[in-house]
N, C-alpha and C. Protein backbone atom coordinates (compact mmCIF):
# COMPACT_ATOMS: atom_id res chain seq x y z
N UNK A 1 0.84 -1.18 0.00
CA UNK A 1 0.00 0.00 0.00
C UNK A 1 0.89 1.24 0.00
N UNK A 2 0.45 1.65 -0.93
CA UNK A 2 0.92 3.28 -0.75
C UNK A 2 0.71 4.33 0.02
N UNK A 3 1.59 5.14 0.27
CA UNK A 3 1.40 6.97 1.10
C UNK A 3 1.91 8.04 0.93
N UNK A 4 1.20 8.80 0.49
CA UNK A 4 2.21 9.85 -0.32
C UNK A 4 2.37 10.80 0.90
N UNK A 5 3.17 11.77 0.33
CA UNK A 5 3.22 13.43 1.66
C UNK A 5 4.39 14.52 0.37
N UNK A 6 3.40 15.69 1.08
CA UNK A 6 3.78 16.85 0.02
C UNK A 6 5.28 17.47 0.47
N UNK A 7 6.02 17.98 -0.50
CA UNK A 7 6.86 18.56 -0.14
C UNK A 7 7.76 19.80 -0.30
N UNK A 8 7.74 20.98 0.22
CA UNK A 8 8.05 21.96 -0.55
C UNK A 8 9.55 22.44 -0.57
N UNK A 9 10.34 22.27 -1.28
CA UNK A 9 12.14 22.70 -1.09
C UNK A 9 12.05 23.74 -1.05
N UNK A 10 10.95 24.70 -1.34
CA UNK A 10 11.61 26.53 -1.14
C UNK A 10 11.40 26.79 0.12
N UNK A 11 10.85 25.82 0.99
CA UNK A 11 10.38 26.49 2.16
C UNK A 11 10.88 25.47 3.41
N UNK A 12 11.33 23.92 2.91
CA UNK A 12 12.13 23.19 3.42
C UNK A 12 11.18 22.18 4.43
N UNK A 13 10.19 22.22 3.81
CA UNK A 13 8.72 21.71 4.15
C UNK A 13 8.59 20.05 4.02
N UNK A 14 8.73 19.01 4.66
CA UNK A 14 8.09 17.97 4.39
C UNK A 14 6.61 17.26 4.61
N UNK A 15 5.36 17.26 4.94
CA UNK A 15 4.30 17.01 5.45
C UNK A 15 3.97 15.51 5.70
N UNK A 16 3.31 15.44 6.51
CA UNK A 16 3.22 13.98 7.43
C UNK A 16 2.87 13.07 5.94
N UNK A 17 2.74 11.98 6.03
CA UNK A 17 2.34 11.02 5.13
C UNK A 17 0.91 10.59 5.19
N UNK A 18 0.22 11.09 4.41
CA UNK A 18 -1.24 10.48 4.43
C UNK A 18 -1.12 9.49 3.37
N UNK A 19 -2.74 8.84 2.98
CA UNK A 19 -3.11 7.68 2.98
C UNK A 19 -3.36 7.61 1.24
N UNK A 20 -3.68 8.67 0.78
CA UNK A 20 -3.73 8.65 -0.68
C UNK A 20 -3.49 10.12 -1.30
N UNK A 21 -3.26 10.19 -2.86
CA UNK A 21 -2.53 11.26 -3.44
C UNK A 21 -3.53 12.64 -3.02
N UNK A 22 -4.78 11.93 -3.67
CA UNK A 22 -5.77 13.32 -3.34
C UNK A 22 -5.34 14.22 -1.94
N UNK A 23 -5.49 13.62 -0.19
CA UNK A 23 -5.00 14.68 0.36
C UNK A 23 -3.30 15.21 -0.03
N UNK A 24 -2.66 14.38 0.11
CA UNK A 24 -1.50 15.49 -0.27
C UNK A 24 -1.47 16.17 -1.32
N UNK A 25 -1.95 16.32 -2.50
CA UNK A 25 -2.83 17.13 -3.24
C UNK A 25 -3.78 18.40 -2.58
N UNK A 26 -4.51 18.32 -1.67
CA UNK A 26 -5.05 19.08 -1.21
C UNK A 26 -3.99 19.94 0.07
N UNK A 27 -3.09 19.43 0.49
CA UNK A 27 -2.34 20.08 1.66
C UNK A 27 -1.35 21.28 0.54
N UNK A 28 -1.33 20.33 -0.58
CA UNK A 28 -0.22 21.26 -1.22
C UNK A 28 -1.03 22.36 -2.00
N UNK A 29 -2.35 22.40 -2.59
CA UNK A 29 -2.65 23.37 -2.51
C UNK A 29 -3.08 24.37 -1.34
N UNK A 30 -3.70 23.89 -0.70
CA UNK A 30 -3.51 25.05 0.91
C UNK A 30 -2.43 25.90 0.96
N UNK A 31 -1.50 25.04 1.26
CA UNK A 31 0.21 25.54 1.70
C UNK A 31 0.72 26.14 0.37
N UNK A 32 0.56 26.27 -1.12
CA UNK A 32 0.40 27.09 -2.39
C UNK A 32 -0.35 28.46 -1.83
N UNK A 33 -1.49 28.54 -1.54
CA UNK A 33 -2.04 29.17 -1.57
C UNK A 33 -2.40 30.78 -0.27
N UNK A 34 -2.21 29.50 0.92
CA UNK A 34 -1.60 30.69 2.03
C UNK A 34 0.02 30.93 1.68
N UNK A 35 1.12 30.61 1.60
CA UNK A 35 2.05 30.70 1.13
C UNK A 35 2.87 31.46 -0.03
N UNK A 36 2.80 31.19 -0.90
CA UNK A 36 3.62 31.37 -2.16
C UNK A 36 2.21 32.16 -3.14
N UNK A 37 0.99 32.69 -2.56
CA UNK A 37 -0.05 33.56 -3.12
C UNK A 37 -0.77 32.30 -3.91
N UNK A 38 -0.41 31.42 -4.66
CA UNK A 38 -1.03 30.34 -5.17
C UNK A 38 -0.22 29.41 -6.47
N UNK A 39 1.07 30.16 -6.19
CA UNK A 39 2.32 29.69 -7.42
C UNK A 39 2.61 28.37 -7.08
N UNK A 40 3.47 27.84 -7.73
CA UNK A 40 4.15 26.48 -7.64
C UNK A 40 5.41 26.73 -7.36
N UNK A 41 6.03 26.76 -6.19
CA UNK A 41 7.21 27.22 -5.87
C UNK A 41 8.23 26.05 -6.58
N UNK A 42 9.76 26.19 -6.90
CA UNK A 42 10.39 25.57 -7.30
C UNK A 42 11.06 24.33 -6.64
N UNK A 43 10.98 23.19 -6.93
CA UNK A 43 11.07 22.04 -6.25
C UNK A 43 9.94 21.22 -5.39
N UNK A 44 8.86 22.13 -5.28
CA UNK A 44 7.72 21.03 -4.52
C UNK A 44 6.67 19.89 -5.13
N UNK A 45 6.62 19.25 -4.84
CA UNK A 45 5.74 17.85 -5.65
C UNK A 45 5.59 17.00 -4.36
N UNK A 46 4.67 15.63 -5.15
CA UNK A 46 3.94 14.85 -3.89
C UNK A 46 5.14 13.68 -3.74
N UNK A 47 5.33 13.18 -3.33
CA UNK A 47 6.31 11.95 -3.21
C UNK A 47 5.39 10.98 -2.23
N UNK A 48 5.44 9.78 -3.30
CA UNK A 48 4.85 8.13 -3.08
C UNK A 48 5.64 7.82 -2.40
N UNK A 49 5.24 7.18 -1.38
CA UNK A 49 5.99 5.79 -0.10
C UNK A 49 5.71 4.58 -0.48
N UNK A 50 6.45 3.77 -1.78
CA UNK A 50 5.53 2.90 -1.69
C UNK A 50 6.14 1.69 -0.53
N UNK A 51 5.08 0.62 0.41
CA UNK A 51 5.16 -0.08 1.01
C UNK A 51 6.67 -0.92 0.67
N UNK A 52 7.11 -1.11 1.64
CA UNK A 52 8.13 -2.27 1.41
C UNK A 52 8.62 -3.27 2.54
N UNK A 53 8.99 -3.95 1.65
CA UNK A 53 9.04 -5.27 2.90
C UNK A 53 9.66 -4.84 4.04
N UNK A 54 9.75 -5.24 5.21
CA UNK A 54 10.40 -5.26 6.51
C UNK A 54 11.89 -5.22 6.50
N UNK A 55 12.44 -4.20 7.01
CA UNK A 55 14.16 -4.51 6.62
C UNK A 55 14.73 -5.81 7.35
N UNK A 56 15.57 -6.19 6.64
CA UNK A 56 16.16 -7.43 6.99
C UNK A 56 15.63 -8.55 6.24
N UNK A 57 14.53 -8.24 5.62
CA UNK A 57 13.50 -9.42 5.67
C UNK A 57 14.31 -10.62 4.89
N UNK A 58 15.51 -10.02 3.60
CA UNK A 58 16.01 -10.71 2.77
C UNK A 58 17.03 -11.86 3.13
N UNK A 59 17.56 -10.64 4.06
CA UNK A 59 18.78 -11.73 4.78
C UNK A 59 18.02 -12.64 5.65
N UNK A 60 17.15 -12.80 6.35
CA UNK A 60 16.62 -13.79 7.45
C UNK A 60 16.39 -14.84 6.32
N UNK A 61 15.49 -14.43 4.80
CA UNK A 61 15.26 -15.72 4.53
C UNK A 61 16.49 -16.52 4.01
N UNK A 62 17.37 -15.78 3.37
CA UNK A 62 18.75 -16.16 2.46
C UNK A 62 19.19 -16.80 3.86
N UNK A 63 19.15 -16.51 4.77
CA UNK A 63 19.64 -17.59 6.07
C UNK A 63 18.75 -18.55 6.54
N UNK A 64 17.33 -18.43 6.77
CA UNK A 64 16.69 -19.68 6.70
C UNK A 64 16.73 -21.13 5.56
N UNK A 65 17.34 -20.57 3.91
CA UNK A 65 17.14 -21.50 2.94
C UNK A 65 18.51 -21.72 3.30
N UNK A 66 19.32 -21.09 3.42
CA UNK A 66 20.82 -21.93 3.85
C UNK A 66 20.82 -22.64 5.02
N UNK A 67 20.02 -22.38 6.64
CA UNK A 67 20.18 -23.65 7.27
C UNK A 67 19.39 -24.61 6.74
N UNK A 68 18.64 -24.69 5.91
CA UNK A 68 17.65 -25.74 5.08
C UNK A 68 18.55 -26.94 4.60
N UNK A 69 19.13 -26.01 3.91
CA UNK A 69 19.94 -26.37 2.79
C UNK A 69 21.13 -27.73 3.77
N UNK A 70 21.82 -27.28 4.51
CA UNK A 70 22.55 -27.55 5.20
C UNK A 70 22.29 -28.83 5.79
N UNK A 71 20.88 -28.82 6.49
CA UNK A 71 19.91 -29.98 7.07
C UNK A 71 20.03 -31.14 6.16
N UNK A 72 19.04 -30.49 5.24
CA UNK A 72 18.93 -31.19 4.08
C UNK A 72 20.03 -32.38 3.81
N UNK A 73 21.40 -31.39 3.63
CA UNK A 73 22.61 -32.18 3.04
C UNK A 73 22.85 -33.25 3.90
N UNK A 74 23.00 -32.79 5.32
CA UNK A 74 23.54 -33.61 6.30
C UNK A 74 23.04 -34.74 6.64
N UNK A 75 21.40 -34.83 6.24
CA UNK A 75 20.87 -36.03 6.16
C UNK A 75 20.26 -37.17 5.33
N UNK A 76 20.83 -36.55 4.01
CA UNK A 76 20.87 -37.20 2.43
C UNK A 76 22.46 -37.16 2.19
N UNK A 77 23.10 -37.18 2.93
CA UNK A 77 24.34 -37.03 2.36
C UNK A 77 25.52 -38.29 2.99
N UNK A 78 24.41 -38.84 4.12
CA UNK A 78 25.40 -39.40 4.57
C UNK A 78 25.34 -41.25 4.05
């Protein structure tokens, strides 16, 4: 699942992460509009979070299929 949040570099602005594009869409016009009179200041846009796996997640399994692996050998192998 995705989360976007608006962000403005002229003003050094990041905004919390909501749940879909439309509000950060809507925060960034607000903050356009009390702000910068209603311009598009230079550098601001919405930026996607998209979901991602759990850190580590890769190495735990690349180490679970290697003690597998290992098992495996030690008891077909002998």
């Amino acid at each position: 699942m995705s989360s976007y949040r608006y962000r403005c570099a002229a003003c050094g602005i990041t905004w919390e992460e909501v749940a879909n594009r439309r509000q950060a869409e809507q925060e960034r016009e607000r903050h356009r509009s009390e702000v910068h009179g209603g311009g598009a200041p230079d550098g601001d846009g919405i930026q996607a979070n998209e979901s991602k796996p759990w850190p580590g997640s890769g190495a735990i399994l690349a180490g679970l299929v290697l003690v597998l692996l290992l098992l495996y050998s030690g008891r077909h192998g002998q």
